[in-house]
C-alpha atoms as a PDB file:
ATOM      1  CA  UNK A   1       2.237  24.617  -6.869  1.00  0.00           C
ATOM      2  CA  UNK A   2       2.699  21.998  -9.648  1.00  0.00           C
ATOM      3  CA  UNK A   3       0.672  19.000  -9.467  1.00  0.00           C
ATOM      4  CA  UNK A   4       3.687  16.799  -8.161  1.00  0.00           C
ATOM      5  CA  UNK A   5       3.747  19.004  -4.877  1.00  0.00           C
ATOM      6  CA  UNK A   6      -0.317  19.273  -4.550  1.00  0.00           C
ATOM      7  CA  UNK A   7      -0.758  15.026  -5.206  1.00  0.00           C
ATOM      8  CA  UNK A   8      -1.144  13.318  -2.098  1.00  0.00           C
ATOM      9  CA  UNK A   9       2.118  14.690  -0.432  1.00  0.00           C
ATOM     10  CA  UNK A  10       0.319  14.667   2.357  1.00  0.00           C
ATOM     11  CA  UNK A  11       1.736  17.802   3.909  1.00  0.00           C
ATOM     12  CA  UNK A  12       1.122  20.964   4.482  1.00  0.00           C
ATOM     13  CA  UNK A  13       2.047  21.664   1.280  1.00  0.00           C
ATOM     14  CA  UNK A  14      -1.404  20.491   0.490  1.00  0.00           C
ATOM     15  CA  UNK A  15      -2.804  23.074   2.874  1.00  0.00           C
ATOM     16  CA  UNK A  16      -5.079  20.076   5.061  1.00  0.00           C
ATOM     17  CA  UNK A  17      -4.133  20.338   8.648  1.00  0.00           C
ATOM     18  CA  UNK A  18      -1.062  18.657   9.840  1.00  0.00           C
ATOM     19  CA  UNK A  19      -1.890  15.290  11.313  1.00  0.00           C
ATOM     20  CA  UNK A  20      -1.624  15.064  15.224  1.00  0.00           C
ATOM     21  CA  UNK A  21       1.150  12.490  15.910  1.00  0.00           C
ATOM     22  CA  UNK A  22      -1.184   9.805  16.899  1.00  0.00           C
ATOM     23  CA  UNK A  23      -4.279  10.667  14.928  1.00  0.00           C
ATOM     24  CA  UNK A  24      -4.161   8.224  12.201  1.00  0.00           C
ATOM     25  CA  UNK A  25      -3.301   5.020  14.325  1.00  0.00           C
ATOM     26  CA  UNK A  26      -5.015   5.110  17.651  1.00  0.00           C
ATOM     27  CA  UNK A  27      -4.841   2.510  19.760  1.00  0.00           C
ATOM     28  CA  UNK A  28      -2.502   0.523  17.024  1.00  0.00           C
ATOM     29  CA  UNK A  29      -0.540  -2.156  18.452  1.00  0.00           C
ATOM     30  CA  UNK A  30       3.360  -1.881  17.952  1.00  0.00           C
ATOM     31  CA  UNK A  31       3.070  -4.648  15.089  1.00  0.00           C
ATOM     32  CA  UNK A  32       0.265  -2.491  13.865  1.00  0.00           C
ATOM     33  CA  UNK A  33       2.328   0.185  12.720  1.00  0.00           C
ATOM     34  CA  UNK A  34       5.457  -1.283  12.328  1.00  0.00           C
ATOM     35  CA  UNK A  35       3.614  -3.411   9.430  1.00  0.00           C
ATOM     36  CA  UNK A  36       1.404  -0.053   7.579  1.00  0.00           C
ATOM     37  CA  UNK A  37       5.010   1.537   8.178  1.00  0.00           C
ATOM     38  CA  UNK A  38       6.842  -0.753   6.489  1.00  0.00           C
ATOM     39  CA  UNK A  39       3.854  -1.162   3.320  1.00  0.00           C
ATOM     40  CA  UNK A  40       3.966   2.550   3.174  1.00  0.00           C
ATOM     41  CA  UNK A  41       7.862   2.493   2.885  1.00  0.00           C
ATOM     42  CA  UNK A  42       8.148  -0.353   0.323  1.00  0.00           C
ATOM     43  CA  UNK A  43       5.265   0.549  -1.550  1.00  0.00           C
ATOM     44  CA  UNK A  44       4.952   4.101  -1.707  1.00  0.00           C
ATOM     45  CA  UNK A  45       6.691   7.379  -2.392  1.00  0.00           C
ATOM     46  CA  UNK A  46       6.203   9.237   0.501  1.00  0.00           C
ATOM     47  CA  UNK A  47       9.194   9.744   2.487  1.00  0.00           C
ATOM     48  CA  UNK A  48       9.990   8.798   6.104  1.00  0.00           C
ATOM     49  CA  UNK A  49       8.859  11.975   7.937  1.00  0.00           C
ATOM     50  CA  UNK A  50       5.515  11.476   6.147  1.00  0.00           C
ATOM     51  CA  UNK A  51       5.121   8.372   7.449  1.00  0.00           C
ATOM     52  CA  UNK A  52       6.034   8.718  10.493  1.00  0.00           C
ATOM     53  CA  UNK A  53       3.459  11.484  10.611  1.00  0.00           C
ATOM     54  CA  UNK A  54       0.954   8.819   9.483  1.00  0.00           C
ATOM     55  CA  UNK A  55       1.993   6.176  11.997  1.00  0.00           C
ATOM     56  CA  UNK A  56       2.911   8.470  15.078  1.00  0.00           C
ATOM     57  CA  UNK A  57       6.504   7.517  15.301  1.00  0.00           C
ATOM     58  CA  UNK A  58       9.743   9.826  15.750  1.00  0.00           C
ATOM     59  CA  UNK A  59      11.850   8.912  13.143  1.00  0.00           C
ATOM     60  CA  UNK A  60      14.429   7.473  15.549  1.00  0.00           C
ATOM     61  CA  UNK A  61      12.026   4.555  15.826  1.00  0.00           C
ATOM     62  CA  UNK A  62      11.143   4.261  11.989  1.00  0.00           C
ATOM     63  CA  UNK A  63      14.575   4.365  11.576  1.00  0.00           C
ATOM     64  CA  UNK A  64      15.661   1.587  14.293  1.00  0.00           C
ATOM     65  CA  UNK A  65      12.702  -0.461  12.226  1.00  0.00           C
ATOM     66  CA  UNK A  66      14.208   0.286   8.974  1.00  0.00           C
ATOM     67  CA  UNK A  67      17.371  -1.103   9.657  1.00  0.00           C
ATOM     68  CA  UNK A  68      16.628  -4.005  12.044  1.00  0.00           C
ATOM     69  CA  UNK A  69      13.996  -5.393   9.783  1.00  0.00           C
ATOM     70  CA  UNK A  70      16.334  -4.865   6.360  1.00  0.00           C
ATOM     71  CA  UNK A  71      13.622  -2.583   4.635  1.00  0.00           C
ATOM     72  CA  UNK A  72      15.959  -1.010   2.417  1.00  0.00           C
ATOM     73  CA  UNK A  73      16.977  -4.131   0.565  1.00  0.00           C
ATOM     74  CA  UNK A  74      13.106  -5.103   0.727  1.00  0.00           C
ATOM     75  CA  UNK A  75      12.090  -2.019  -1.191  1.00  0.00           C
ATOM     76  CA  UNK A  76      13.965  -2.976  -4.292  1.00  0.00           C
ATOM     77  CA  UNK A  77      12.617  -6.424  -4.360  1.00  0.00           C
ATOM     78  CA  UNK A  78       8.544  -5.357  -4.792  1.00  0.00           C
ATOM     79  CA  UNK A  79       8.815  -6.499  -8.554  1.00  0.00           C
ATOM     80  CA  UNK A  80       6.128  -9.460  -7.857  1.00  0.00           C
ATOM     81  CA  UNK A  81       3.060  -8.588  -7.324  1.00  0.00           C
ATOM     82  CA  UNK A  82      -0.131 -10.633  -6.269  1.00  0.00           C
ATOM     83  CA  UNK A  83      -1.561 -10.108  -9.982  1.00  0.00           C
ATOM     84  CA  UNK A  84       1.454 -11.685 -11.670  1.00  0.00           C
ATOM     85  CA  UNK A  85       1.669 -14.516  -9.083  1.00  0.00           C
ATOM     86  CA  UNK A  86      -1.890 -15.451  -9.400  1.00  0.00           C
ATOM     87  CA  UNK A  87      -1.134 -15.572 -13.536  1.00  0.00           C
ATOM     88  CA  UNK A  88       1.475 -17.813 -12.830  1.00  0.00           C
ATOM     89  CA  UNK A  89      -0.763 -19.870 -10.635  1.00  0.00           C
ATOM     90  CA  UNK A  90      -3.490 -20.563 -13.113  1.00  0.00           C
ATOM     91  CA  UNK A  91      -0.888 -21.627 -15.841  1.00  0.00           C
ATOM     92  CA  UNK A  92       0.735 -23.863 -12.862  1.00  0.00           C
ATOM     93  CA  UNK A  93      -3.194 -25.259 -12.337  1.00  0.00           C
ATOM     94  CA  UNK A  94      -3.648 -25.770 -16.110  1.00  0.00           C
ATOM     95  CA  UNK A  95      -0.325 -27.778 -16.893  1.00  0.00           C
ATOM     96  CA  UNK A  96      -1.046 -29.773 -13.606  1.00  0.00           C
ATOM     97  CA  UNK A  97      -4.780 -30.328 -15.347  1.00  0.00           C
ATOM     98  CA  UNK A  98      -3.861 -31.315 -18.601  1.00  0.00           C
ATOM     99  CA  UNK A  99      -0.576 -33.363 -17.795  1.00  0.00           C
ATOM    100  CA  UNK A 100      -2.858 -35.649 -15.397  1.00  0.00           C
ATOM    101  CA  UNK A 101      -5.487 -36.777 -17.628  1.00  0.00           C
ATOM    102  CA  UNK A 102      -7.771 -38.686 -15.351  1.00  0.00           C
ATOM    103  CA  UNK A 103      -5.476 -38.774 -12.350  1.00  0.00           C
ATOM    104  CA  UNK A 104      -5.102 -35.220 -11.585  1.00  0.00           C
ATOM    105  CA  UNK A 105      -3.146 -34.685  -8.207  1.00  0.00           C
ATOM    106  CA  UNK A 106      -6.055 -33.102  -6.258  1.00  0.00           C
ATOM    107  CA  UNK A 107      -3.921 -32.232  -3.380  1.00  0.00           C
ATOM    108  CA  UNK A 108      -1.860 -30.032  -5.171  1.00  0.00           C
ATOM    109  CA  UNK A 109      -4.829 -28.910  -7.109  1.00  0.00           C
ATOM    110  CA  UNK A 110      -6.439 -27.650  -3.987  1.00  0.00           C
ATOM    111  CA  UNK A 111      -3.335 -26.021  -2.736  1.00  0.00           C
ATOM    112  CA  UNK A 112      -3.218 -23.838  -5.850  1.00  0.00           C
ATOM    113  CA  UNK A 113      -6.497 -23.043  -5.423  1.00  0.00           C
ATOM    114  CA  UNK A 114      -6.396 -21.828  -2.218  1.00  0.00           C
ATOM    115  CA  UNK A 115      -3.225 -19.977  -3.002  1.00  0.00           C
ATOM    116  CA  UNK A 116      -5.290 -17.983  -6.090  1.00  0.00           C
ATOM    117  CA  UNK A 117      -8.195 -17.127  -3.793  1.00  0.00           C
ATOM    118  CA  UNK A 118      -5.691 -16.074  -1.248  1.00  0.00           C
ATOM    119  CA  UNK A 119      -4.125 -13.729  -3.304  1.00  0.00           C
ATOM    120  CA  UNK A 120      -7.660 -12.465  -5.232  1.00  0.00           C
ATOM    121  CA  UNK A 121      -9.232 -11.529  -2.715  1.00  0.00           C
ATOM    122  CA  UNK A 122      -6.805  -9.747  -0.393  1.00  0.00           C
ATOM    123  CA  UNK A 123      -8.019  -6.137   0.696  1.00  0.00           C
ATOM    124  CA  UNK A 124      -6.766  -3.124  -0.881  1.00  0.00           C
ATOM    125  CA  UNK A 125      -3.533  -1.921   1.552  1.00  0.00           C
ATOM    126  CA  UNK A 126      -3.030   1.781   2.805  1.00  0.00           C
ATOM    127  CA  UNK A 127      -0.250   2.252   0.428  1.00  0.00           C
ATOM    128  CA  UNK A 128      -2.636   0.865  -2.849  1.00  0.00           C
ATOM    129  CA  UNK A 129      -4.766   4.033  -1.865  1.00  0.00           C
ATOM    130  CA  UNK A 130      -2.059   6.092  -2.030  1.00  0.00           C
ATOM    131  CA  UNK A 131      -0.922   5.339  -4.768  1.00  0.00           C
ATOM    132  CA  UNK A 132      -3.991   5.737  -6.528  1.00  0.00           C
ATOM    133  CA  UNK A 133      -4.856   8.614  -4.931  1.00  0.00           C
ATOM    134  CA  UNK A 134      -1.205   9.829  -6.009  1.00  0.00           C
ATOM    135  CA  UNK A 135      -2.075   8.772  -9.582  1.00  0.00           C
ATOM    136  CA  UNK A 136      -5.925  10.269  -9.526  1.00  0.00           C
ATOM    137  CA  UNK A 137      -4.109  13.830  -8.863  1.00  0.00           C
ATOM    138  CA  UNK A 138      -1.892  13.698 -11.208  1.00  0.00           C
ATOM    139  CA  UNK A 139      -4.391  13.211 -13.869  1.00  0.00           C
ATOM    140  CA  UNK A 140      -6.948  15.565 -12.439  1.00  0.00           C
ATOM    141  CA  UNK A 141      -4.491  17.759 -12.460  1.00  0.00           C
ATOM    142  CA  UNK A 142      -3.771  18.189 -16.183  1.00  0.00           C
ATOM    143  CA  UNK A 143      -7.866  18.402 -16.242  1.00  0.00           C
ATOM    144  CA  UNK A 144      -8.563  20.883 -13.815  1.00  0.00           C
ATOM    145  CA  UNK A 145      -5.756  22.170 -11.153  1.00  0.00           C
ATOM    146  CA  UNK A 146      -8.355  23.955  -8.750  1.00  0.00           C
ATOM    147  CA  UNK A 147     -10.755  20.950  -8.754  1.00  0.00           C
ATOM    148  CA  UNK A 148      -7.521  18.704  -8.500  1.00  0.00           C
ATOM    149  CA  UNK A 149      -6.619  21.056  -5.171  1.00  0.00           C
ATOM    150  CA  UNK A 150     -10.431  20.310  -3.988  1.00  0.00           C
ATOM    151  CA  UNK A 151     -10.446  16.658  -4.405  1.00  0.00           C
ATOM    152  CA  UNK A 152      -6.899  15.956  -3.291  1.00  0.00           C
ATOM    153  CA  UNK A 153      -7.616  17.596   0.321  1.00  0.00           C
ATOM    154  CA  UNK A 154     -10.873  14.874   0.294  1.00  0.00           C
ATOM    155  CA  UNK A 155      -8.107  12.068  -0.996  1.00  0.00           C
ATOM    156  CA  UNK A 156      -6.130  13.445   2.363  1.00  0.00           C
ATOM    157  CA  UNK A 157      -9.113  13.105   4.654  1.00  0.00           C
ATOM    158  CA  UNK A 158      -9.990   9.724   3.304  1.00  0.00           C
ATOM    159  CA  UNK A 159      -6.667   8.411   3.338  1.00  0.00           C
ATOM    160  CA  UNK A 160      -5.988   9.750   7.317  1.00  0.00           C
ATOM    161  CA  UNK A 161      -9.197   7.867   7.712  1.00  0.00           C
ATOM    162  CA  UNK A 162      -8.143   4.460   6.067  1.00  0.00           C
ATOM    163  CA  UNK A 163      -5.020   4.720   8.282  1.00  0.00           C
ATOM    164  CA  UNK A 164      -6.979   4.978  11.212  1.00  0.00           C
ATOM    165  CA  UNK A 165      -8.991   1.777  10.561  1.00  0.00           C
ATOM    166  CA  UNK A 166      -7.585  -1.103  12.398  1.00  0.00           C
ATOM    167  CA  UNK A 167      -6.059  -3.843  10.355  1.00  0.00           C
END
């Protein structure tokens, strides 16, 4: 098993027991999943049996989501992130700053603000773990491949877990 197939595939690949269709999102509302669906899709690797694993859907309804809410072209479009918006945000705020002098526009002083703080301090998603988690692996890997087995079934657990929080 390379370290591509061990990190966070999720499977039983990964030797962890195979997730119960509805184990990771009790009690989720429709929207629930429909939204961690669609972050896992657009911001992860894993592929849609995977995540339909995650989410308890048949893939008949991730795939009747897919195409009614355009995911596919959304996918391609996840070039902005939060980190370079808010660095675009604090330039915005300076030029507004020093063009004013003494008659800064407050209103749209505020509004920045509370667009940066926004987009600072928004929680970690399901699919940031992943990722991480995906990246950790990888790395640990290269380290130590039976350690890298070890930690990536605890990545697994803790993941399943995260997914089972409600939003």
């Amino acid at each position: 098993m390379n370290h591509h197939d061990l990190c966070i595939n999720m499977s039983v690949k990964a030797k962890a027991k195979p997730a119960a269709k509805k184990q990771v999102t009790p009690g989720a509302s429709p929207e629930e999943k429909r939204a961690r669906a669609f972050d896992m899709y657009v911001n992860t690797n894993l592929n849609q049996k995977k995540i339909c694993e995650i989410v308890g859907w048949t893939e008949k309804t991730f795939k009747d989501n897919k195409d009614k809410g355009g995911w596919e072209a959304l996918k391609g479009a996840q070039t902005i992130t939060s980190n370079s918006l808010v660095s675009k945000l604090y330039l915005k705020a300076d030029k507004l700053v020093s063009a004013g002098g003494d008659d800064v526009d407050a209103d749209k002083l505020i509004k920045l603000a509370k667009s940066i703080d926004y987009l600072s301090n928004k929680k970690v998603t399901l699919s940031q773990h992943i990722n991480c988690a995906e990246e950790f692996c990888a790395w640990a890997f290269g380290k130590d491949p039976e350690l890298a087995k070890k930690i990536n079934l605890l990545q697994q657990a803790f993941i399943t877990e995260k997914g089972s929080e409600r939003a």
